[in-house]
C-alpha atoms as a PDB file:
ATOM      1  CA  UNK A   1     -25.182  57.219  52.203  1.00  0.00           C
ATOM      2  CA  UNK A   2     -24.936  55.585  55.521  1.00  0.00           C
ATOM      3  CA  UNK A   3     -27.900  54.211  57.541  1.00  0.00           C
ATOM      4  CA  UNK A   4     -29.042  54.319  61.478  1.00  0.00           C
ATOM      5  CA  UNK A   5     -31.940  51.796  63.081  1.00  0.00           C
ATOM      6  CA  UNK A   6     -33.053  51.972  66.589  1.00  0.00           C
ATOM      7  CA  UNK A   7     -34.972  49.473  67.649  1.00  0.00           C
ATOM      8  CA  UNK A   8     -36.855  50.397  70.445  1.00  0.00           C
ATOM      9  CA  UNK A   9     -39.458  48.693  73.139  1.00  0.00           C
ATOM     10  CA  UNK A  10     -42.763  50.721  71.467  1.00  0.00           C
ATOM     11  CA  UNK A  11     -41.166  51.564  67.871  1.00  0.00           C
ATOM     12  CA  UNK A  12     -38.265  51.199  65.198  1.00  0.00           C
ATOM     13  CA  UNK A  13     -36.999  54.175  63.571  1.00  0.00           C
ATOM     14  CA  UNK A  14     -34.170  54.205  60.645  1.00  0.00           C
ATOM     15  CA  UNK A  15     -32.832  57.066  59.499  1.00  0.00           C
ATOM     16  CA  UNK A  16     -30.577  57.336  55.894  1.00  0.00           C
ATOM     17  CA  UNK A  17     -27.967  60.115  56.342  1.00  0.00           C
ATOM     18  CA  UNK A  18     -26.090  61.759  52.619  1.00  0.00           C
ATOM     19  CA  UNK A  19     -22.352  63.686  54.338  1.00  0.00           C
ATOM     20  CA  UNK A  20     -23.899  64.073  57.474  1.00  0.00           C
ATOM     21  CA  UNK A  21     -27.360  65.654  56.494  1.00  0.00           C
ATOM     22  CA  UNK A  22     -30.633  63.450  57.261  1.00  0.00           C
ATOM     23  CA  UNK A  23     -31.731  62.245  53.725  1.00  0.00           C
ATOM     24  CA  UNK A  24     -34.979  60.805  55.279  1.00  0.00           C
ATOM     25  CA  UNK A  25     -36.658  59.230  58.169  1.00  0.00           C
ATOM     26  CA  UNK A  26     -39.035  56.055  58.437  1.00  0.00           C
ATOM     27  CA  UNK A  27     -40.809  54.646  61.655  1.00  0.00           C
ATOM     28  CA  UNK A  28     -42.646  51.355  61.787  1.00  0.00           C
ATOM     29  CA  UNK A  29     -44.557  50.107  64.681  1.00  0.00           C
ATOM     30  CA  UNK A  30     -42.640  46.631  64.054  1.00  0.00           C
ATOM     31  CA  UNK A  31     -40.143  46.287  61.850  1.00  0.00           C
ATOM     32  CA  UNK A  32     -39.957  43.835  59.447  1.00  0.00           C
ATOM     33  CA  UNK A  33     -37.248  42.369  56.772  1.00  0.00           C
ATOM     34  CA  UNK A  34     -39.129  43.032  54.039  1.00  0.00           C
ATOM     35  CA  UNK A  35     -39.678  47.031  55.319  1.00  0.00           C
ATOM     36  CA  UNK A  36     -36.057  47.103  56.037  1.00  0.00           C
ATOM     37  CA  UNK A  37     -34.784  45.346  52.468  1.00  0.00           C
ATOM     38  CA  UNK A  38     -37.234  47.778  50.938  1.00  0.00           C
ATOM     39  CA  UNK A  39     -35.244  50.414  52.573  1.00  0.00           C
ATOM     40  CA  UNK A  40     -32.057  49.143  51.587  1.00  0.00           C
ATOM     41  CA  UNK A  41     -32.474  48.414  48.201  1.00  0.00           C
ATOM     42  CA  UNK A  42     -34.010  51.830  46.852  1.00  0.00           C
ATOM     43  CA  UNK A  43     -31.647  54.117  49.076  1.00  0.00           C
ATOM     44  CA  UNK A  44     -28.482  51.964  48.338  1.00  0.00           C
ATOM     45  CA  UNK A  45     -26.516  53.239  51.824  1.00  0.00           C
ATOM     46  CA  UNK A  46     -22.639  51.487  52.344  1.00  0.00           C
ATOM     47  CA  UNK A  47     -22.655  51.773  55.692  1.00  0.00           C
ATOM     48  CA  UNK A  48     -24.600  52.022  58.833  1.00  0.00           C
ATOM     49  CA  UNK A  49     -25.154  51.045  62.738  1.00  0.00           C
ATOM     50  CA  UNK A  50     -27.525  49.478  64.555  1.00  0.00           C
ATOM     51  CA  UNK A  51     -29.026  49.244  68.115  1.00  0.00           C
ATOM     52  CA  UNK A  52     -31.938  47.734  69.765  1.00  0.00           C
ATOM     53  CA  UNK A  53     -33.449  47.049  73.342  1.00  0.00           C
ATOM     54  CA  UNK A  54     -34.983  43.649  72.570  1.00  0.00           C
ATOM     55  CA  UNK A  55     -33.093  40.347  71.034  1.00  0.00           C
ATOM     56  CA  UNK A  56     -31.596  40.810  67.910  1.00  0.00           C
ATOM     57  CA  UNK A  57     -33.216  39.159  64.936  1.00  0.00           C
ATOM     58  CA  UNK A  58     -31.101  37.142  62.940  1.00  0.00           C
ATOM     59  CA  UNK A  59     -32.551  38.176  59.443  1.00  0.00           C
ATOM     60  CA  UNK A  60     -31.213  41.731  60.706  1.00  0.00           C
ATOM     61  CA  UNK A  61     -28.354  40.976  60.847  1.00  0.00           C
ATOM     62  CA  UNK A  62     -27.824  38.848  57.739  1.00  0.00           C
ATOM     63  CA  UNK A  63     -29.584  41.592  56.154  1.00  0.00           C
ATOM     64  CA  UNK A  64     -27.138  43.672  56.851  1.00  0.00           C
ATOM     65  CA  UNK A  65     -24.507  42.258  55.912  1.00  0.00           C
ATOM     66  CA  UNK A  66     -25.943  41.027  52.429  1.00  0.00           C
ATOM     67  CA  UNK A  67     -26.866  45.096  51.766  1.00  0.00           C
ATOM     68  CA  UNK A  68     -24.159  46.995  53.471  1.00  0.00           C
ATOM     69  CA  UNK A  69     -20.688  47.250  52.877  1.00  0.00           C
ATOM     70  CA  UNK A  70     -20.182  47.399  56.560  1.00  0.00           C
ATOM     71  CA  UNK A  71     -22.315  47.927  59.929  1.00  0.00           C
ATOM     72  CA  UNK A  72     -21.987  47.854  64.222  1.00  0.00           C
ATOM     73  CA  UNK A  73     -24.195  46.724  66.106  1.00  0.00           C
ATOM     74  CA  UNK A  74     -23.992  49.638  69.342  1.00  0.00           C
ATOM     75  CA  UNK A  75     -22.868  47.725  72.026  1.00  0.00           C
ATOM     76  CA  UNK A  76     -21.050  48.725  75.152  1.00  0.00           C
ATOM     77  CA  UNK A  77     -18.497  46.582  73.802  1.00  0.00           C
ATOM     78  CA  UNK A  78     -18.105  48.853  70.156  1.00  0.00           C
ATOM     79  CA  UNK A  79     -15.186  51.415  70.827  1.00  0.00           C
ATOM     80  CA  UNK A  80     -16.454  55.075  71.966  1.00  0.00           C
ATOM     81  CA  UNK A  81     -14.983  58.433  71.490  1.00  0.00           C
ATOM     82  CA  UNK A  82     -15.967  58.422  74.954  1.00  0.00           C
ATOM     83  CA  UNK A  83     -15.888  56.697  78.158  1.00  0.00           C
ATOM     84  CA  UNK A  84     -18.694  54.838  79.858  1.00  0.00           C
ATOM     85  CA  UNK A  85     -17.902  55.149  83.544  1.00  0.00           C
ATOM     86  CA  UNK A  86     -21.389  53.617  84.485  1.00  0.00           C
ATOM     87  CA  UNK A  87     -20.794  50.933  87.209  1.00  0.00           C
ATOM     88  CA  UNK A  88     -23.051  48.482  85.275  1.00  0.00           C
ATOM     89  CA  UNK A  89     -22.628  49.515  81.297  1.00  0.00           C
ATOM     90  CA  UNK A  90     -24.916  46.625  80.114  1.00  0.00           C
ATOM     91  CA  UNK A  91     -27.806  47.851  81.909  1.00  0.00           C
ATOM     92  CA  UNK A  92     -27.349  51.582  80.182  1.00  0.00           C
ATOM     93  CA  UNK A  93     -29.817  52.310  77.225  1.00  0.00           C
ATOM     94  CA  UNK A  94     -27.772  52.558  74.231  1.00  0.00           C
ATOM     95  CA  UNK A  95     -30.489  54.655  73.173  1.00  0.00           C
ATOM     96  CA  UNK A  96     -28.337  56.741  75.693  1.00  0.00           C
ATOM     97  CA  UNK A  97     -25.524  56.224  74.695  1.00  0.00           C
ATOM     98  CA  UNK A  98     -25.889  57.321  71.406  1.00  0.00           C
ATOM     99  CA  UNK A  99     -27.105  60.751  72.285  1.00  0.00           C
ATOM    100  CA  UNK A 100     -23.938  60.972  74.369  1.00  0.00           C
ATOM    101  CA  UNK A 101     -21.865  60.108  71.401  1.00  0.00           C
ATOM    102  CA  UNK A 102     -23.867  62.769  69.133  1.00  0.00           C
ATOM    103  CA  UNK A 103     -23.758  65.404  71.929  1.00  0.00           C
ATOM    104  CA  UNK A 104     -19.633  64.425  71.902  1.00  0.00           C
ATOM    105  CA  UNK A 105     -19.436  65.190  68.122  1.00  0.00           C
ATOM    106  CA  UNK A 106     -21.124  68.522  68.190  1.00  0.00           C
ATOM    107  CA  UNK A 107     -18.749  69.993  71.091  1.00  0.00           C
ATOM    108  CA  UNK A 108     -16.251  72.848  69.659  1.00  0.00           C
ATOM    109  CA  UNK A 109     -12.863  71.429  69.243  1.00  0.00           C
ATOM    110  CA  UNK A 110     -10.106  72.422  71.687  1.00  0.00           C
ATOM    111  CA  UNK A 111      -8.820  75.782  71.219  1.00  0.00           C
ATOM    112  CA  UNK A 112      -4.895  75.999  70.614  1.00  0.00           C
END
């Protein structure tokens, strides 16, 4: 089971994924460590990946790591399967940048 939050300006959303199939989807207004640990601790995922638009909270963070296995945070520094040629990458929504990398990993693979 893996896990994805976005942390967004109006909204946070975490979804838990089971081999690539959406196992379920939350969304909180604000989300809070006790939400998330709730989360975390009835749906057991090993790994997962964050991103968010606002500062990141250090009880996310240690949350993470004291409930996952391993986790990213998406960053324009995190390694791609694609390049960001945006003259100012910081300044990109990684909301963005996530539905690039998900439109990348539903293209057909190269034929021959």
């Amino acid at each position: 089971m893996n896990i994805t939050i976005d942390i967004g300006n109006s909204s946070s959303k975490i979804t838990l994924f089971a081999d690539n199939v959406v196992v379920n989807h939350f969304q909180f207004k604000q989300l809070t460590e006790k939400d998330l640990s709730a989360i975390l601790d009835k749906a057991k995922p090993q790994s997962g990946i964050f991103c968010s638009v606002k500062k990141v909270e250090p009880w996310l963070v240690s949350t993470l790591a004291d409930k996952l296995t391993g986790y990213y945070e998406l960053t324009t520094q995190l390694a791609l399967p694609l390049t960001i040629d945006y003259q100012t990458p910081q300044t990109l929504g990684m909301d963005r940048v996530a539905a690039a990398v998900g439109a990348w990993s539903q293209k057909p693979p190269p034929i021959g």
